[in-house]
Protein backbone atom coordinates (compact mmCIF):
# COMPACT_ATOMS: atom_id res chain seq x y z
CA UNK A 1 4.16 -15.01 7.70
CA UNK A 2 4.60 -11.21 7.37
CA UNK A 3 2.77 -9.15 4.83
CA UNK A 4 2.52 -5.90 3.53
CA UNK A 5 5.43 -4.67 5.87
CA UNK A 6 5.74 -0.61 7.33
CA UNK A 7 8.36 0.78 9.32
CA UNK A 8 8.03 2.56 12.39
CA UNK A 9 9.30 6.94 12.34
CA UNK A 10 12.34 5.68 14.21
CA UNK A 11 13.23 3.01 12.36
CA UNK A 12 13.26 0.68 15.05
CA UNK A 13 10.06 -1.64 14.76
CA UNK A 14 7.98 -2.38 11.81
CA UNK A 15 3.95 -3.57 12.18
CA UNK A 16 2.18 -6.09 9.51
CA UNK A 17 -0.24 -8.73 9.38
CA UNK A 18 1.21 -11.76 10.69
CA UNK A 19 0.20 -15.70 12.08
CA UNK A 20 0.86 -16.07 15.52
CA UNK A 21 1.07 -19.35 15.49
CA UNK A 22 1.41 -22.23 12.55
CA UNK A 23 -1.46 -24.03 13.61
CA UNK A 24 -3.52 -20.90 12.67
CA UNK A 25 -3.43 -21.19 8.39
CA UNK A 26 -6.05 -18.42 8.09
CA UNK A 27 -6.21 -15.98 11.26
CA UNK A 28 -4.31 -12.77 11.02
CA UNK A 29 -3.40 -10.32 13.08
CA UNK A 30 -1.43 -6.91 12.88
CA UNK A 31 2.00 -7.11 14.94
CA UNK A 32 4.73 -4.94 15.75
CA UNK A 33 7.60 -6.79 15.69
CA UNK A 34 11.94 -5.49 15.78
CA UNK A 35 13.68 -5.56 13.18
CA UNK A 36 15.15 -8.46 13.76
CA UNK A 37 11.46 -10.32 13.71
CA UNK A 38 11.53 -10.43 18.08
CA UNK A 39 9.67 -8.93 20.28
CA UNK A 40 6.26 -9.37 18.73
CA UNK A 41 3.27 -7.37 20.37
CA UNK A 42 -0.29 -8.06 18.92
CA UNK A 43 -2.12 -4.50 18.04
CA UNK A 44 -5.15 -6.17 16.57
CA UNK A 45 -7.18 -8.93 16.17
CA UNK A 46 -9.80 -9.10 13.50
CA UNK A 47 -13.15 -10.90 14.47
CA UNK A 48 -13.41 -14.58 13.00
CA UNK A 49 -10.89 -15.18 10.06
CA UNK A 50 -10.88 -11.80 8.23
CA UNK A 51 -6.91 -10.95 6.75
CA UNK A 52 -4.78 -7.91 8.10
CA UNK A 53 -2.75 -6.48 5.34
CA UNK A 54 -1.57 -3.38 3.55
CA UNK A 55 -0.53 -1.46 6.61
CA UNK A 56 0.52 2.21 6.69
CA UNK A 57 2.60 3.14 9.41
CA UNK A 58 2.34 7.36 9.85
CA UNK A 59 6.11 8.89 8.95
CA UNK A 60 5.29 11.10 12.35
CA UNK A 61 3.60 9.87 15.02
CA UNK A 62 1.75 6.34 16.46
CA UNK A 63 -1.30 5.88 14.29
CA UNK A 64 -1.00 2.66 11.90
CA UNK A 65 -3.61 2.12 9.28
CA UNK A 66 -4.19 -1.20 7.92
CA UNK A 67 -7.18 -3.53 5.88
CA UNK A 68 -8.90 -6.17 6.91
CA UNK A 69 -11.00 -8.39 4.36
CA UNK A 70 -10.06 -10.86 1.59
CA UNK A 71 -7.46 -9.77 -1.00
CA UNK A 72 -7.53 -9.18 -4.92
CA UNK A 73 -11.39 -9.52 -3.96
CA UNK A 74 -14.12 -8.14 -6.34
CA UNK A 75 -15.40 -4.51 -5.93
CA UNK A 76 -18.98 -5.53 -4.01
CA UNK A 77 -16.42 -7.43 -1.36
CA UNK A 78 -16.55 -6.16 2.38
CA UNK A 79 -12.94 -4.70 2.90
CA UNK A 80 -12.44 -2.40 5.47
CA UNK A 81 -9.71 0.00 6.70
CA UNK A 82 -9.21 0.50 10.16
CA UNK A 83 -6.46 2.49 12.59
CA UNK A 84 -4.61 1.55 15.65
CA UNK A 85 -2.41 3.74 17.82
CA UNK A 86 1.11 1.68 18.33
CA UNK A 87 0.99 2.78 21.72
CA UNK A 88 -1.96 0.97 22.74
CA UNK A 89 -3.86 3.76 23.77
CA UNK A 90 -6.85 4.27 21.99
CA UNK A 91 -8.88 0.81 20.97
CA UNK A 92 -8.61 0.11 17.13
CA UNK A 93 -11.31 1.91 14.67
CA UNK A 94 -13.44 1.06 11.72
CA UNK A 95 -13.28 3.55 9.18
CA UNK A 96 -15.25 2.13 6.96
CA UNK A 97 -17.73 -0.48 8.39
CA UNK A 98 -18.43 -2.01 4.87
CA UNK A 99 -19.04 1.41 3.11
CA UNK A 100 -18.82 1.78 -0.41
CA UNK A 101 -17.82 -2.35 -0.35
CA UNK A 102 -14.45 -2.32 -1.04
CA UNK A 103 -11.78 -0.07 0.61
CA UNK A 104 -8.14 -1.02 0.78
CA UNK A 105 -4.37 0.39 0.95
CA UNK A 106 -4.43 2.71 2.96
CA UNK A 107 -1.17 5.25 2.81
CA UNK A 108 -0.76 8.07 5.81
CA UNK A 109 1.66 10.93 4.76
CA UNK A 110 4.08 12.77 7.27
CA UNK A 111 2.59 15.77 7.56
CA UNK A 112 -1.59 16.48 6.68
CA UNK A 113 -4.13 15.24 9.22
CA UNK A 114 -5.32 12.66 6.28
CA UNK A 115 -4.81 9.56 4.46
CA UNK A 116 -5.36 8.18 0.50
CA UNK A 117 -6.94 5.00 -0.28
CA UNK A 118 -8.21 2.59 -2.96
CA UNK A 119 -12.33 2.71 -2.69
CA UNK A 120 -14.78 1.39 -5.24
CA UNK A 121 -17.03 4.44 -6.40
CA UNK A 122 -19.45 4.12 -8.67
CA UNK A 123 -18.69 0.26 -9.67
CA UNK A 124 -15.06 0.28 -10.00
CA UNK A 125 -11.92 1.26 -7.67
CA UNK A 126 -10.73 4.91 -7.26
CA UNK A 127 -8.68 6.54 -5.25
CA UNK A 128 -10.02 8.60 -2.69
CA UNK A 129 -8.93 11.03 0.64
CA UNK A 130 -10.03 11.51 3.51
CA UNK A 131 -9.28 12.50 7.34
CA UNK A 132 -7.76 9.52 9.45
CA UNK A 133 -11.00 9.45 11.52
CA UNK A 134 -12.70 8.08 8.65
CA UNK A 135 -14.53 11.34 7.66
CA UNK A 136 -14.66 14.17 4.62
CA UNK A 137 -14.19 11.25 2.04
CA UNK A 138 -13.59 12.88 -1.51
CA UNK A 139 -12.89 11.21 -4.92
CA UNK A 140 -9.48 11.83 -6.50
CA UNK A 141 -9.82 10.10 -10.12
CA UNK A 142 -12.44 9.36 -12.52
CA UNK A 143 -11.73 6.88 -14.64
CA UNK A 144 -14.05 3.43 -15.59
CA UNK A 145 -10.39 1.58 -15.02
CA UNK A 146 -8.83 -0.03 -12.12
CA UNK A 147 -7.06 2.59 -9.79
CA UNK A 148 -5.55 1.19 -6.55
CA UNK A 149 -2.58 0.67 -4.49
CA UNK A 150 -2.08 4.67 -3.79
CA UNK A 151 0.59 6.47 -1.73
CA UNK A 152 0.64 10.08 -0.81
CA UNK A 153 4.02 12.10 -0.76
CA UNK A 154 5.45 13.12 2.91
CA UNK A 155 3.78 17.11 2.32
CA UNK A 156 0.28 15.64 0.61
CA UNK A 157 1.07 17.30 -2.28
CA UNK A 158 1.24 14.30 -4.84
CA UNK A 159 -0.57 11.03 -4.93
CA UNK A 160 1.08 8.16 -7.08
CA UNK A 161 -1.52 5.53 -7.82
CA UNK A 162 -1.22 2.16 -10.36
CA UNK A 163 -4.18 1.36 -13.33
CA UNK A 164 -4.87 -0.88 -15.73
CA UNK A 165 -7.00 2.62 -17.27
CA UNK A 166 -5.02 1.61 -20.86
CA UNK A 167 -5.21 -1.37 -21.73
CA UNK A 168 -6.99 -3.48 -19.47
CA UNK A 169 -6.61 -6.75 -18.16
CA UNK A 170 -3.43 -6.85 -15.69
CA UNK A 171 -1.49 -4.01 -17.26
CA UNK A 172 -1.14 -1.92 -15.07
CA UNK A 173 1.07 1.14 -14.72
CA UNK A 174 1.92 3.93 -12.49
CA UNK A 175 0.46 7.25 -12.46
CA UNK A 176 1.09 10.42 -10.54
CA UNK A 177 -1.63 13.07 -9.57
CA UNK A 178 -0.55 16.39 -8.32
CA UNK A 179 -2.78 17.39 -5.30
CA UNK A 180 -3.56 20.71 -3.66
CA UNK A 181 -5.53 21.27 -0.30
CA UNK A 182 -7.01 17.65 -0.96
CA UNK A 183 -8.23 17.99 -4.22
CA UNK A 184 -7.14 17.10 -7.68
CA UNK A 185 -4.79 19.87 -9.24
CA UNK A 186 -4.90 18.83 -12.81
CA UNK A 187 -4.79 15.43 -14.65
CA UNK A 188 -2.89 12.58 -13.58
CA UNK A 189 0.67 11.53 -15.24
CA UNK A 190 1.96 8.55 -16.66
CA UNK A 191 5.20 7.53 -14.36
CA UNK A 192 6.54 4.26 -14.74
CA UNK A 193 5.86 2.35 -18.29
CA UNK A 194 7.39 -0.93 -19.56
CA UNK A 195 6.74 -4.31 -18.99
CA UNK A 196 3.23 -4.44 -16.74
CA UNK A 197 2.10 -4.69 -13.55
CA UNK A 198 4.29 -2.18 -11.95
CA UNK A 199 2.64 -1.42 -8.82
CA UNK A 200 3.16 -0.93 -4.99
CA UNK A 201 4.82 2.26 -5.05
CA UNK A 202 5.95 4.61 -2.27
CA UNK A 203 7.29 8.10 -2.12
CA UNK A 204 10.96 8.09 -0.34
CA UNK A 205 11.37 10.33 2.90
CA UNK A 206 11.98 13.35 0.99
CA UNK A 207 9.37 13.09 -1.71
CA UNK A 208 11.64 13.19 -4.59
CA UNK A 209 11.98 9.57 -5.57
CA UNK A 210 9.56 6.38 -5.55
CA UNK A 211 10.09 2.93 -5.25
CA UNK A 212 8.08 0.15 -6.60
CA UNK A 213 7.82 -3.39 -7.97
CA UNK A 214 7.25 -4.32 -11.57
CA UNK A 215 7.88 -6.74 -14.22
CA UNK A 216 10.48 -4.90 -16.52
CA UNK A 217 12.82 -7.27 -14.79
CA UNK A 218 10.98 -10.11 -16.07
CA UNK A 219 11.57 -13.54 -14.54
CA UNK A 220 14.85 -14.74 -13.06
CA UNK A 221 13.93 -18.42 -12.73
CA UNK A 222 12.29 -20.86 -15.54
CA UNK A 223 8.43 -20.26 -15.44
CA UNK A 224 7.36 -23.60 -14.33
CA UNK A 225 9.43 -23.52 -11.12
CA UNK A 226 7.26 -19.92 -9.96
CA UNK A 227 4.47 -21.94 -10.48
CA UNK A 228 1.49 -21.23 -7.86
CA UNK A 229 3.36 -17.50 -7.07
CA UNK A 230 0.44 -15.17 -8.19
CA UNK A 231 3.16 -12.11 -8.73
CA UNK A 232 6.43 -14.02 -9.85
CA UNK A 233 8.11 -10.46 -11.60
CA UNK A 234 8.94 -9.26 -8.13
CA UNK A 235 11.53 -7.26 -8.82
CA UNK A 236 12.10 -3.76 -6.76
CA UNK A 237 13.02 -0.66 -8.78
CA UNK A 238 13.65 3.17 -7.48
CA UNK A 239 12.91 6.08 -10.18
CA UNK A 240 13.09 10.15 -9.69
CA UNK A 241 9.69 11.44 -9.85
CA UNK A 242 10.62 14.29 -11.80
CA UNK A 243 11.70 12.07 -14.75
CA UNK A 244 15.19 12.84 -14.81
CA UNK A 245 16.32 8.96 -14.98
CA UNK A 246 15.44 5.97 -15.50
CA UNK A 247 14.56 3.52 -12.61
CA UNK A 248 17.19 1.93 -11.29
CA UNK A 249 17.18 -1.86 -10.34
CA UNK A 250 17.24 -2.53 -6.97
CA UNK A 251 16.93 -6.96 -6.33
CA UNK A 252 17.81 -9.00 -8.79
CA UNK A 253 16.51 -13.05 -7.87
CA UNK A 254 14.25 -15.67 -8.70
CA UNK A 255 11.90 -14.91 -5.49
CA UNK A 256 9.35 -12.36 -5.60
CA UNK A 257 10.32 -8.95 -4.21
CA UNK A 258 7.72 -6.42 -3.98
CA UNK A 259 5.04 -4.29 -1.58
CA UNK A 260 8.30 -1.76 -0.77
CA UNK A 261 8.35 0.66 2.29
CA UNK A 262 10.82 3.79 3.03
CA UNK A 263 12.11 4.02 6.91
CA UNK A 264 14.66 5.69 8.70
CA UNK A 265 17.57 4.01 9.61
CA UNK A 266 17.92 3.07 13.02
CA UNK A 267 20.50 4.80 15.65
């Protein structure tokens, strides 16, 4: 059971919360594993039966970022975000130790010594940065919606975020927020509309394109069969962040496809 899956720099190994066994229904733990699924190595194991998910694996260099704590949970929940080195030299870290309640999805760019992440501030989930020990938090949006599941472009100079800030409910959408030296630099844009949730998005190596799952493909099996799937759209797309087409369709099946990563391919 592999979730929230991130490649290694190279290519060659990818790390994600995982069961090691199948006797174990609700222990996690975060695992490097080939790409082939061999060769597993346990990084982490959380104390009692806490989840590992939404892992972050740095573009350059060892350090993996990843939550622990129950998911889709309310914003007074204890989620925490924590970092590893793949190497196995440094013991994982706390970053958060139940601060602020909630703190998920955690996204480490290539170059900037920081990382963006969903937080709730001031009763309801915003996106924040801050350094990768955990320190010099700051606030990026403002907004009484629901803004989560953030990833930062390879430079740090953009931030693309989803909300439910229009409309409410489970529509949400994808914004991007233009960033300079860490801090806001202006108001966020619409990026991907249509059919809601779209959500889970990631900037490509380069910066210049994002990928991301949404509903605009609607469902490609009758609705009773997805029955008991909480995100049955599924469907992977890949859009130009500057606009200049519309997002092309990447799966097309009846199984739900989503929670996308870039890597390099392997040599």
């Amino acid at each position: 059971h592999r979730q929230f899956c991130s490649s290694s720099p190279d290519g060659r190994e990818f790390a994600s919360g995982q069961l090691r066994t199948d006797s174990e229904s609700d222990e996690m733990h975060l695992l490097v594993n080939q790409l082939d699924g061999s060769g597993a190595r346990e990084l982490f194991r959380p104390p009692g039966s806490d989840n590992v998910w939404a892992t972050s694996w740095a573009r350059r260099g060892s350090l993996i970022a990843f939550t622990t704590g129950p998911q889709r949970a309310p914003n007074d929940a204890v989620v925490d975000l924590w970092t590893v080195r793949s190497d196995e030299s440094k013991p994982a870290t706390n970053l958060t130790a139940g601060k602020l309640r909630n703190n998920a999805f955690p996204d480490l760019p290539a170059q900037w010594g920081e990382m963006v992440c969903g937080r709730t501030s001031s009763g309801y989930k915003e996106i924040h940065v801050m350094k990768s020990d955990g320190t010099h938090v700051r606030r990026i949006t403002t907004d009484a919606g629901n803004d989560t599941s953030p990833s930062i472009s390879p430079r740090g100079a953009m931030i693309a975020f989803s909300s439910n800030r229009v409309g409410g409910g489970a529509l949400f959408q994808i914004y991007l927020q233009p960033i300079k030296d860490g801090q806001p630099n202006g108001p966020p844009r619409e990026f991907a509309h249509g059919l809601s949730p779209n959500m889970h998005s990631r900037f490509s190596p380069d910066g210049k394109w994002l990928v991301f799952a949404s509903a605009r493909g609607w469902l490609n099996d009758e609705p009773p069969l997805s029955d008991g799937n909480p995100q049955p759209y599924g469907e992977l797309f890949a859009a130009p962040i500057d606009g200049s087409a519309e997002p092309i369709r990447l799966t097309h099946n009846k199984w739900e496809d989503s929670i996308p990563c870039w890597g390099m391919a392997p040599k």
